[in-house]
Protein backbone atom coordinates (compact mmCIF):
# COMPACT_ATOMS: atom_id res chain seq x y z
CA UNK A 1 97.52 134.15 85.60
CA UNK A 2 97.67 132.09 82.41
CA UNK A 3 94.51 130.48 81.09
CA UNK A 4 94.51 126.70 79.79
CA UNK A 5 91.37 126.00 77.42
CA UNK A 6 90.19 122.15 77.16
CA UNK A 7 88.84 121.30 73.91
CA UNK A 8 87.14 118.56 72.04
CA UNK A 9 88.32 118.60 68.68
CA UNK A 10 86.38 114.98 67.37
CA UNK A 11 83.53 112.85 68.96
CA UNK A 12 85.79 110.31 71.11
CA UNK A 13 85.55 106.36 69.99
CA UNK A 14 84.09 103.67 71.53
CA UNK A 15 85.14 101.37 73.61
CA UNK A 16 82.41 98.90 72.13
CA UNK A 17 82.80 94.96 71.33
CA UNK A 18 82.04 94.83 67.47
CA UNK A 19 80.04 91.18 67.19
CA UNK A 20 81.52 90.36 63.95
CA UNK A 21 85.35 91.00 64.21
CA UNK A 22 85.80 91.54 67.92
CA UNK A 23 87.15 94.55 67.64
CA UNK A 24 87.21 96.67 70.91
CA UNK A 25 86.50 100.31 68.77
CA UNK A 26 83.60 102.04 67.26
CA UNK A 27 82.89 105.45 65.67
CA UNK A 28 79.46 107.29 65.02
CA UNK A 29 81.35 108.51 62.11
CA UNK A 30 79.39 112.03 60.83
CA UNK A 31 76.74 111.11 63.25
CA UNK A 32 73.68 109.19 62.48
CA UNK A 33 70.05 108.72 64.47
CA UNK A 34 67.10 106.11 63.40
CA UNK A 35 64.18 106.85 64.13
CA UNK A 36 61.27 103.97 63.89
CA UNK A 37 57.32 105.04 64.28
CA UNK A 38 55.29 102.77 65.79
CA UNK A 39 51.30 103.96 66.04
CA UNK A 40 52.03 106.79 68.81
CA UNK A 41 55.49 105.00 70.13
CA UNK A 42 58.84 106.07 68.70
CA UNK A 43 62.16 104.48 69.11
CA UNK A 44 65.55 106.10 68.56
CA UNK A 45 68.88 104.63 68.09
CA UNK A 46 72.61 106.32 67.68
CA UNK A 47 74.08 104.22 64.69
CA UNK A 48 77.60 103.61 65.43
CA UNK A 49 80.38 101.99 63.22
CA UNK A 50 83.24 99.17 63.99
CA UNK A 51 86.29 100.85 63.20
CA UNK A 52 87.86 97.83 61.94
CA UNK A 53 85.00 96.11 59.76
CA UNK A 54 82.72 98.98 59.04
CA UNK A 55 79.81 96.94 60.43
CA UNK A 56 77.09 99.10 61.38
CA UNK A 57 75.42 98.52 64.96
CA UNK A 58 72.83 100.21 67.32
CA UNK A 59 72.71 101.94 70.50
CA UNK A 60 69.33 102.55 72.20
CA UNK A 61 68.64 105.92 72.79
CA UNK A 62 64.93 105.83 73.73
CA UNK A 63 62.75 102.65 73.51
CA UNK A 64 58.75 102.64 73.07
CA UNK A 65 58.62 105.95 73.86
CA UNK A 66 55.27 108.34 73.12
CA UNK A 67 55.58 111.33 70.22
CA UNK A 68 54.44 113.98 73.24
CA UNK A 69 56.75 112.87 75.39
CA UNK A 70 59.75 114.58 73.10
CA UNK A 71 60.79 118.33 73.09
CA UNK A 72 59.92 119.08 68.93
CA UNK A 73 63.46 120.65 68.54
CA UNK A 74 64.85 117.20 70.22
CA UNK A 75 62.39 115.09 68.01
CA UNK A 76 63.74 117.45 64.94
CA UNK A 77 67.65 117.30 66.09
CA UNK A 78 66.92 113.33 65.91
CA UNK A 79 65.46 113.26 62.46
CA UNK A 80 67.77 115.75 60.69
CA UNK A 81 70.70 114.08 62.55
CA UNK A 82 71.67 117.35 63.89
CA UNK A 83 75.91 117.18 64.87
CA UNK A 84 75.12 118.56 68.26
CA UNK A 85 72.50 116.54 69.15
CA UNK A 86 74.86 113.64 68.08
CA UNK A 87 77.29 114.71 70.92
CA UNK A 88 75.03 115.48 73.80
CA UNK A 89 73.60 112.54 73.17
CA UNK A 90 77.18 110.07 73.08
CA UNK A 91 78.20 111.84 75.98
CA UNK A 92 75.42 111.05 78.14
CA UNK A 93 76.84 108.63 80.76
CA UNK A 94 73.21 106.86 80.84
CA UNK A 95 73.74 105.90 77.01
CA UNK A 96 77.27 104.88 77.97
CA UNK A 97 75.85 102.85 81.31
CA UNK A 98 72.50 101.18 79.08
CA UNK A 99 74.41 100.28 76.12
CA UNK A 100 77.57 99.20 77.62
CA UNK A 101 80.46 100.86 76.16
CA UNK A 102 83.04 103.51 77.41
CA UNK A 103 84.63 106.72 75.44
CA UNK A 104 87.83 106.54 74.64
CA UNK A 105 89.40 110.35 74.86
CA UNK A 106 92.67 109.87 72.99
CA UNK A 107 93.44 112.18 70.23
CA UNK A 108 90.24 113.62 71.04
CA UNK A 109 90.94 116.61 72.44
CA UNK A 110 93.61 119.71 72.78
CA UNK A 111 94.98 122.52 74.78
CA UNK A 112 94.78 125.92 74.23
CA UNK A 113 96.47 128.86 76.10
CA UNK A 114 100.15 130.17 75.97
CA UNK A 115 102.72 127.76 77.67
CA UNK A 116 104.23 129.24 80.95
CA UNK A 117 107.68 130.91 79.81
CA UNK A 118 109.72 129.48 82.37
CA UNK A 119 111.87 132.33 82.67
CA UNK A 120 109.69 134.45 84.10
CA UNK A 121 108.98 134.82 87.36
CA UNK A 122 108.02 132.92 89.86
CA UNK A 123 105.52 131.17 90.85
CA UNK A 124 103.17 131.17 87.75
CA UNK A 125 99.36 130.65 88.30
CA UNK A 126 97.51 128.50 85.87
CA UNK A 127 93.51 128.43 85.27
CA UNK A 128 92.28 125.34 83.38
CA UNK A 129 88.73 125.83 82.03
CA UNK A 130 87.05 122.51 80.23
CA UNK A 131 84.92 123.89 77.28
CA UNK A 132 83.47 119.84 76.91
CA UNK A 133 83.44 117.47 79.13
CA UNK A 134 86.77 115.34 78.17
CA UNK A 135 87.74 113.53 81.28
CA UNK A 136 91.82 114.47 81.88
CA UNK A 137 94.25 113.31 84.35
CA UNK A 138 95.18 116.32 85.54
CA UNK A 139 98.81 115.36 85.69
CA UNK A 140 99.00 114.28 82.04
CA UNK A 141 97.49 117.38 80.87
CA UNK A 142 100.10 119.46 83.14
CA UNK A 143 103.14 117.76 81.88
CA UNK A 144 101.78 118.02 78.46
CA UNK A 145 101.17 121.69 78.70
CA UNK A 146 104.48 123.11 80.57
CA UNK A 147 106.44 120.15 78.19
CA UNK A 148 107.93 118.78 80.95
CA UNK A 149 107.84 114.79 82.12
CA UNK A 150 104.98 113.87 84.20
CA UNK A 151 107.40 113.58 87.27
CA UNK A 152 109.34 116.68 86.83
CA UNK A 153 105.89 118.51 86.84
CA UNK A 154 104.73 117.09 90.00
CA UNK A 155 107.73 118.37 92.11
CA UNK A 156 107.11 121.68 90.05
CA UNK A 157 103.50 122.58 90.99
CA UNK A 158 101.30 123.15 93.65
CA UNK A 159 97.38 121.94 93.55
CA UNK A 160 94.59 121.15 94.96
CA UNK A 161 92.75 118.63 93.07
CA UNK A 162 93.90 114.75 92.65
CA UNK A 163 96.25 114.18 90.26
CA UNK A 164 95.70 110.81 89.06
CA UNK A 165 92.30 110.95 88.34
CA UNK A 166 90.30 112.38 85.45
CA UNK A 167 88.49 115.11 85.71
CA UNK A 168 86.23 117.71 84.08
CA UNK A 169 85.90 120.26 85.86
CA UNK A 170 88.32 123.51 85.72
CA UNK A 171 91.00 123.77 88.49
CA UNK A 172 93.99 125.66 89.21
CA UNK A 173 97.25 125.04 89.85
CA UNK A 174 100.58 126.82 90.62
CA UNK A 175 104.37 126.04 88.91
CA UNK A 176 106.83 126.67 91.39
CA UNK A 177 111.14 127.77 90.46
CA UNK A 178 112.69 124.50 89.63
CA UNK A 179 115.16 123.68 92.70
């Protein structure tokens, strides 16, 4: 059995409508919160940046919410703009859904594992494991990892989870002897 790893190599971007330009892209660049004190409320916002304009805009993390109601190493990761904080928070699909925007995955991520020798022999078990949660159609990422067209993948493997749409969670899959 050959193990695939799935990992994120850079935040994704945003699919995000910048008001100025109209760009469809942002970044959170190196990662940036704000974090605004008001009496006992706080509110927190992920600053994120139009790839095309460098305008700077906001997306609501939490709004008019009390001091107590925060974990102190989440209050702290928010203050000291903490990189992993950053990502747990942009890939929260509630962010995504309250502020409106999508991740876009490409160039985001890589494989790691040895590519199947094809000479060997046959059939050849594969184990994909997903260190972060980058949504991958599995297909894509099987063609990409044997090096073979999407098609000439398909009639070469045997699996159990739907092909044409993304996923995140690990599967398995089998290459059989080209015919």
């Amino acid at each position: 059995m050959l193990p695939w790893v799935v990992r994120r190599t850079r935040l994704p971007l945003l699919s995000l409508r910048c008001l100025d330009c109209r760009s469809e892209s942002a970044t959170t660049g190196e990662g940036r919160f704000r974090v605004n004190a008001n009496g006992k409320l706080l509110d927190v916002w992920l600053l994120v940046r139009c790839v095309s304009c460098d305008r700077t805009s906001k997306l609501t993390v939490h709004e008019r919410a009390t001091v107590r109601s925060f974990d102190p190493a989440e209050l702290h990761g928010y203050h000291a703009n903490d990189p992993e904080r950053v990502a747990a928070t942009l890939l929260d699909p509630l962010l995504a859904r309250r502020n409106r925007f999508t991740l876009d995955w490409t160039g985001a991520w890589r494989l790691d594992g040895p590519p199947p020798r094809l000479d060997e022999a046959w059939p050849v078990q594969v184990d994909v494991v997903f260190d972060d949660p980058v949504p991958v159609r599995p297909d894509r990422l099987i063609a990409h990892g044997l090096g073979l067209s999407r098609n000439e993948a398909l009639r070469r493997i045997k699996c159990d989870v739907a092909l044409h749409r993304p996923t995140t969670a690990g599967f398995t899959f089998i290459v059989m002897m080209r015919t």
